[in-house]
Protein backbone atom coordinates (compact mmCIF):
# COMPACT_ATOMS: atom_id res chain seq x y z
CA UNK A 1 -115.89 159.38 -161.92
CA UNK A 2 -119.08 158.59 -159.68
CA UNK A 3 -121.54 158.70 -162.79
CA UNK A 4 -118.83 156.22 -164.35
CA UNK A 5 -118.97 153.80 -160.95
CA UNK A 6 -122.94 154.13 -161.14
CA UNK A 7 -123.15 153.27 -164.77
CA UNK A 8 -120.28 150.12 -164.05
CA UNK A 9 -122.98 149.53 -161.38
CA UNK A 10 -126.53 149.24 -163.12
CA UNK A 11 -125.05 147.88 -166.36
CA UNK A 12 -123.52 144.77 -163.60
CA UNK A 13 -127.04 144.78 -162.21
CA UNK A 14 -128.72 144.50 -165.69
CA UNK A 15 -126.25 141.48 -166.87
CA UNK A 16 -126.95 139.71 -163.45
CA UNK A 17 -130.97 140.25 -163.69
CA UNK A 18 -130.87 138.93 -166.99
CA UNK A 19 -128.44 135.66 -165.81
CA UNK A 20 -130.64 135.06 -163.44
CA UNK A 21 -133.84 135.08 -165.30
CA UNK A 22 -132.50 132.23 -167.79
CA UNK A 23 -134.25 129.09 -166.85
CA UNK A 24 -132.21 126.25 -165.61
CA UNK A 25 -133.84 123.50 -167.46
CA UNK A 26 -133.42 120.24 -165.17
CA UNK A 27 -134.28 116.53 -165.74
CA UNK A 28 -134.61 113.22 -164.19
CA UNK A 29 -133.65 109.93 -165.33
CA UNK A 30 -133.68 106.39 -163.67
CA UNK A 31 -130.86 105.45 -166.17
CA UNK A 32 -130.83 101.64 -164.68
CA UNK A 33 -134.77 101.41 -165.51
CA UNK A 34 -133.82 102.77 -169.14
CA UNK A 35 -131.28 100.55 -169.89
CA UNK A 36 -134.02 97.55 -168.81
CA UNK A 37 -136.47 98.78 -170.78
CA UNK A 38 -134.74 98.87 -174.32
CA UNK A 39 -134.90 96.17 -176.56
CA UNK A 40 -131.47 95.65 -175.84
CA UNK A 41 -131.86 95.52 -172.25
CA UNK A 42 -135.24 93.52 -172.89
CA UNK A 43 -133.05 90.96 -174.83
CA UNK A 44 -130.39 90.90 -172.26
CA UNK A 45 -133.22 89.91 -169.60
CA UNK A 46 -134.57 87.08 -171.32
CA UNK A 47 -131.01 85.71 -172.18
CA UNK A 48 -130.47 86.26 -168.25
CA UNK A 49 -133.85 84.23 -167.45
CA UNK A 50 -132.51 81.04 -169.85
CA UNK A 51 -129.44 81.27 -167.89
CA UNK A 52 -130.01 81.90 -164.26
CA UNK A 53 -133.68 80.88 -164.22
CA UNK A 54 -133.13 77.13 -163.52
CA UNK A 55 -130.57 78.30 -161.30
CA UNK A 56 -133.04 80.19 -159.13
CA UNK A 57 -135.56 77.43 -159.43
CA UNK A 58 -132.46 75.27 -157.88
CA UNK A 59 -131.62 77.56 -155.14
CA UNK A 60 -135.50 77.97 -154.28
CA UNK A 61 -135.60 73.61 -154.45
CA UNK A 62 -132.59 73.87 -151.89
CA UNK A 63 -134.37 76.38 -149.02
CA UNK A 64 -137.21 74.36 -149.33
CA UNK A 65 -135.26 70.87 -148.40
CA UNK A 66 -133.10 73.00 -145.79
CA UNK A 67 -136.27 74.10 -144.12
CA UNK A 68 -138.27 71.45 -144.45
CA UNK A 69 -134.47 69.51 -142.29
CA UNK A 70 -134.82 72.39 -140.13
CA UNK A 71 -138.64 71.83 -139.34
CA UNK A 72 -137.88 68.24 -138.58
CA UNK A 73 -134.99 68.82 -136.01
CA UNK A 74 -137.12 71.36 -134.34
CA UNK A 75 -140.07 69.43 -133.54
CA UNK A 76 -138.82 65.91 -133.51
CA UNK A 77 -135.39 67.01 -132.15
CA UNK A 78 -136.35 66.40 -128.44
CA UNK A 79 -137.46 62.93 -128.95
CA UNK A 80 -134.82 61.88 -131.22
CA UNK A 81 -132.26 59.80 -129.87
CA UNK A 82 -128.95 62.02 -129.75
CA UNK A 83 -126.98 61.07 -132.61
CA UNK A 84 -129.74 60.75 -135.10
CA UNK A 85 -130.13 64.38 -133.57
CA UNK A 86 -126.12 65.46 -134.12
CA UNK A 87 -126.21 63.50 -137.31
CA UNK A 88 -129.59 65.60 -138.74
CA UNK A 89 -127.76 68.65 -136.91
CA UNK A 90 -124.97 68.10 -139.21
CA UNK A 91 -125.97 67.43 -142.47
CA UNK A 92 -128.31 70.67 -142.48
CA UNK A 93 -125.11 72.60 -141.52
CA UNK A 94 -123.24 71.12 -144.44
CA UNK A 95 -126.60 71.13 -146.58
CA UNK A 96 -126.50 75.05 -145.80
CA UNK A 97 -123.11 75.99 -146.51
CA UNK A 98 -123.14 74.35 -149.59
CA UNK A 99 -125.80 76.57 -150.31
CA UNK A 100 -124.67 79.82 -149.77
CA UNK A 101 -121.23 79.07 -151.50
CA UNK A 102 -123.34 78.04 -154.60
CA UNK A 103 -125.05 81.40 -154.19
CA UNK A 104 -122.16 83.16 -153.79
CA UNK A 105 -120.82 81.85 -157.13
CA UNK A 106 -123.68 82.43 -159.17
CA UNK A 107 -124.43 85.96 -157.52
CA UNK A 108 -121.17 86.89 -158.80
CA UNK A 109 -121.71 85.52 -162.73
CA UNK A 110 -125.28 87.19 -162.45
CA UNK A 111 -123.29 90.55 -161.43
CA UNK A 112 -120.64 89.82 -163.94
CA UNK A 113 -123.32 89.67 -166.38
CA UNK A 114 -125.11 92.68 -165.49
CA UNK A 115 -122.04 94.47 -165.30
CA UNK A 116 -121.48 93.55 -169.50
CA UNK A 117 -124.54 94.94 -170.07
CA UNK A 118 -124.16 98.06 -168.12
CA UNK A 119 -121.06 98.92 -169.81
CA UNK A 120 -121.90 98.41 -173.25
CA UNK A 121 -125.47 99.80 -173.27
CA UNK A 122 -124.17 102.50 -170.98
CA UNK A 123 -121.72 103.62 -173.51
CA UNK A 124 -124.55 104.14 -175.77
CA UNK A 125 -127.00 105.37 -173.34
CA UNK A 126 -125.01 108.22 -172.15
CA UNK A 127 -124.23 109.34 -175.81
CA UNK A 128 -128.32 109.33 -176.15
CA UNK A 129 -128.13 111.18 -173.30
CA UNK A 130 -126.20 114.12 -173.96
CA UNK A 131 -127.16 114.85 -177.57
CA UNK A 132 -130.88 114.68 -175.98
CA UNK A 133 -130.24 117.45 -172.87
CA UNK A 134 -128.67 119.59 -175.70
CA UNK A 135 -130.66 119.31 -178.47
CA UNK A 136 -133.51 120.20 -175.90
CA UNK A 137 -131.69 123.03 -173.97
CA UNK A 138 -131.20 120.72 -170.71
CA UNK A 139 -128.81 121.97 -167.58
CA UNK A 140 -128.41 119.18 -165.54
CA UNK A 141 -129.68 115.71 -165.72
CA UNK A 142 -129.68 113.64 -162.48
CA UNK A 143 -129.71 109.91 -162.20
CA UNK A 144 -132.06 108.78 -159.85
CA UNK A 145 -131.19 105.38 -159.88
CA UNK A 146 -129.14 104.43 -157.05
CA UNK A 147 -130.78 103.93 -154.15
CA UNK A 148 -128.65 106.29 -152.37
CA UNK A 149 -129.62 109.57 -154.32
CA UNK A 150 -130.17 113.18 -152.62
CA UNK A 151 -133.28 113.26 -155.08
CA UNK A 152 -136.45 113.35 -152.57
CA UNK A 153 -138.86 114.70 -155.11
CA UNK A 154 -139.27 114.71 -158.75
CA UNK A 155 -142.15 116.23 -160.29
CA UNK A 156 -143.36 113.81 -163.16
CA UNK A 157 -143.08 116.59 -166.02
CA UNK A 158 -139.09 116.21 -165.47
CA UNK A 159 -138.54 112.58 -165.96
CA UNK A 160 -136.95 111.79 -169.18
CA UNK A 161 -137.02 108.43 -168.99
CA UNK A 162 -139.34 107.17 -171.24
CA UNK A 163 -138.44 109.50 -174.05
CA UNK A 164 -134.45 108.26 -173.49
CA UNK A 165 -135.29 104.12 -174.11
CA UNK A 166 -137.52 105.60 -177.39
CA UNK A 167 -134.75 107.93 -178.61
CA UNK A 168 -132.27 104.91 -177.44
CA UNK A 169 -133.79 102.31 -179.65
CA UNK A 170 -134.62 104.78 -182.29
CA UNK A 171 -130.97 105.85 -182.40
CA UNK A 172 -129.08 102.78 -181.78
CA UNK A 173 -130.70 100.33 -184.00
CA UNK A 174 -127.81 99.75 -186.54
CA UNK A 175 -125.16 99.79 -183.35
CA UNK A 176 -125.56 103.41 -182.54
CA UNK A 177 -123.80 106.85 -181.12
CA UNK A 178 -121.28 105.58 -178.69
CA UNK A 179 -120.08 107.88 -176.39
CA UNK A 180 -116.47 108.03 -174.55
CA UNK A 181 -117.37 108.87 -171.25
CA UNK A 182 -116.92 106.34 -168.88
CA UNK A 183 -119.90 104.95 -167.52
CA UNK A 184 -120.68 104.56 -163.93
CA UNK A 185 -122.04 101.06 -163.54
CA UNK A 186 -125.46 100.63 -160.81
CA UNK A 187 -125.04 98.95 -157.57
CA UNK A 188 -125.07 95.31 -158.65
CA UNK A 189 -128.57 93.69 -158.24
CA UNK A 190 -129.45 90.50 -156.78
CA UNK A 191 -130.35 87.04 -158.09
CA UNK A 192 -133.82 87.65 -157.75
CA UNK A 193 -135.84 84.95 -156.11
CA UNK A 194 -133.08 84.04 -153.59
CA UNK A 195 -133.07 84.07 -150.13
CA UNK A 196 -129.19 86.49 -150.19
């Protein structure tokens, strides 16, 4: 009975050494920056510039009159007579909220947009994804995308990136593997050039 427990014993030892010496293979991606940098994401940015770029040009126009107002009632504002004072006061108050609701509004197509983009080349990216990890004996594969991650380090040798957007465009040409996981969309960006 004891040379039975002992031999239960080493043979559980052997199977755990051996568990343990099989290499967790792990990799990094920065799926947002992948998406971005395939052509499709490449095409989606310049169809975002054509649309939102004389937006932000507008927006940029707009700050520049509101603090050019603003300049003016803080130097001149103690020599002005009262209710040109009220009355300049006022209209950079109205000039302002105007402003930000127009923001507002096209922060939210912008996102909407993104969020199309996301979802459809996410689809496809995490199909890319997961026939790469197993195909090259991958564990786990962390996006380090979010600004939030629990990622402090990443040795270079681990991020996939690069090799994802080739396989991605390689793959996907003709409309590609699409996969059926959900996709968990990025924290929507900002309008970039605005002052939100």
């Amino acid at each position: 009975m004891r040379s039975c427990l002992i031999s239960s014993i080493a043979l559980l030892c052997v199977s755990l050494g051996a568990v343990a010496q099989t290499p967790t293979k792990v990799g990094v991606i920065s799926v947002q920056g992948a998406i971005v940098s395939t052509k499709d994401g490449q095409k989606a940015s310049q169809e975002w510039e054509t649309k939102f770029g004389p937006k932000k040009k507008e927006f940029q126009t707009r700050e520049s009159e509101l603090a050019q107002l603003s300049d003016q009632l803080n130097k001149g504002g103690s020599v002005m007579a009262e209710d040109k004072r009220a009355q300049l006061a006022r209209e950079i108050d109205e000039k302002k909220k105007r402003l930000d609701r127009d923001m507002q509004d096209a922060q939210e197509d912008f996102q909407a947009e993104q969020q199309k983009l996301f979802s459809s080349v996410g689809q496809r990216m995490l199909a890319v994804i997961e026939k790469y990890a197993k195909d090259n004996g991958y564990s786990i594969i962390m996006d380090v995308s979010p600004q939030n991650t629990p990622v402090l380090y990443v040795a270079t040798g681990i991020d996939i990136t690069q090799e994802i957007v080739g396989l991605y465009d390689k793959t996907t040409a003709n409309g590609g593997p699409i996969s059926t996981m959900p996709t968990k969309a990025p924290a929507p960006a900002k309008i970039p050039g605005t002052a939100k």
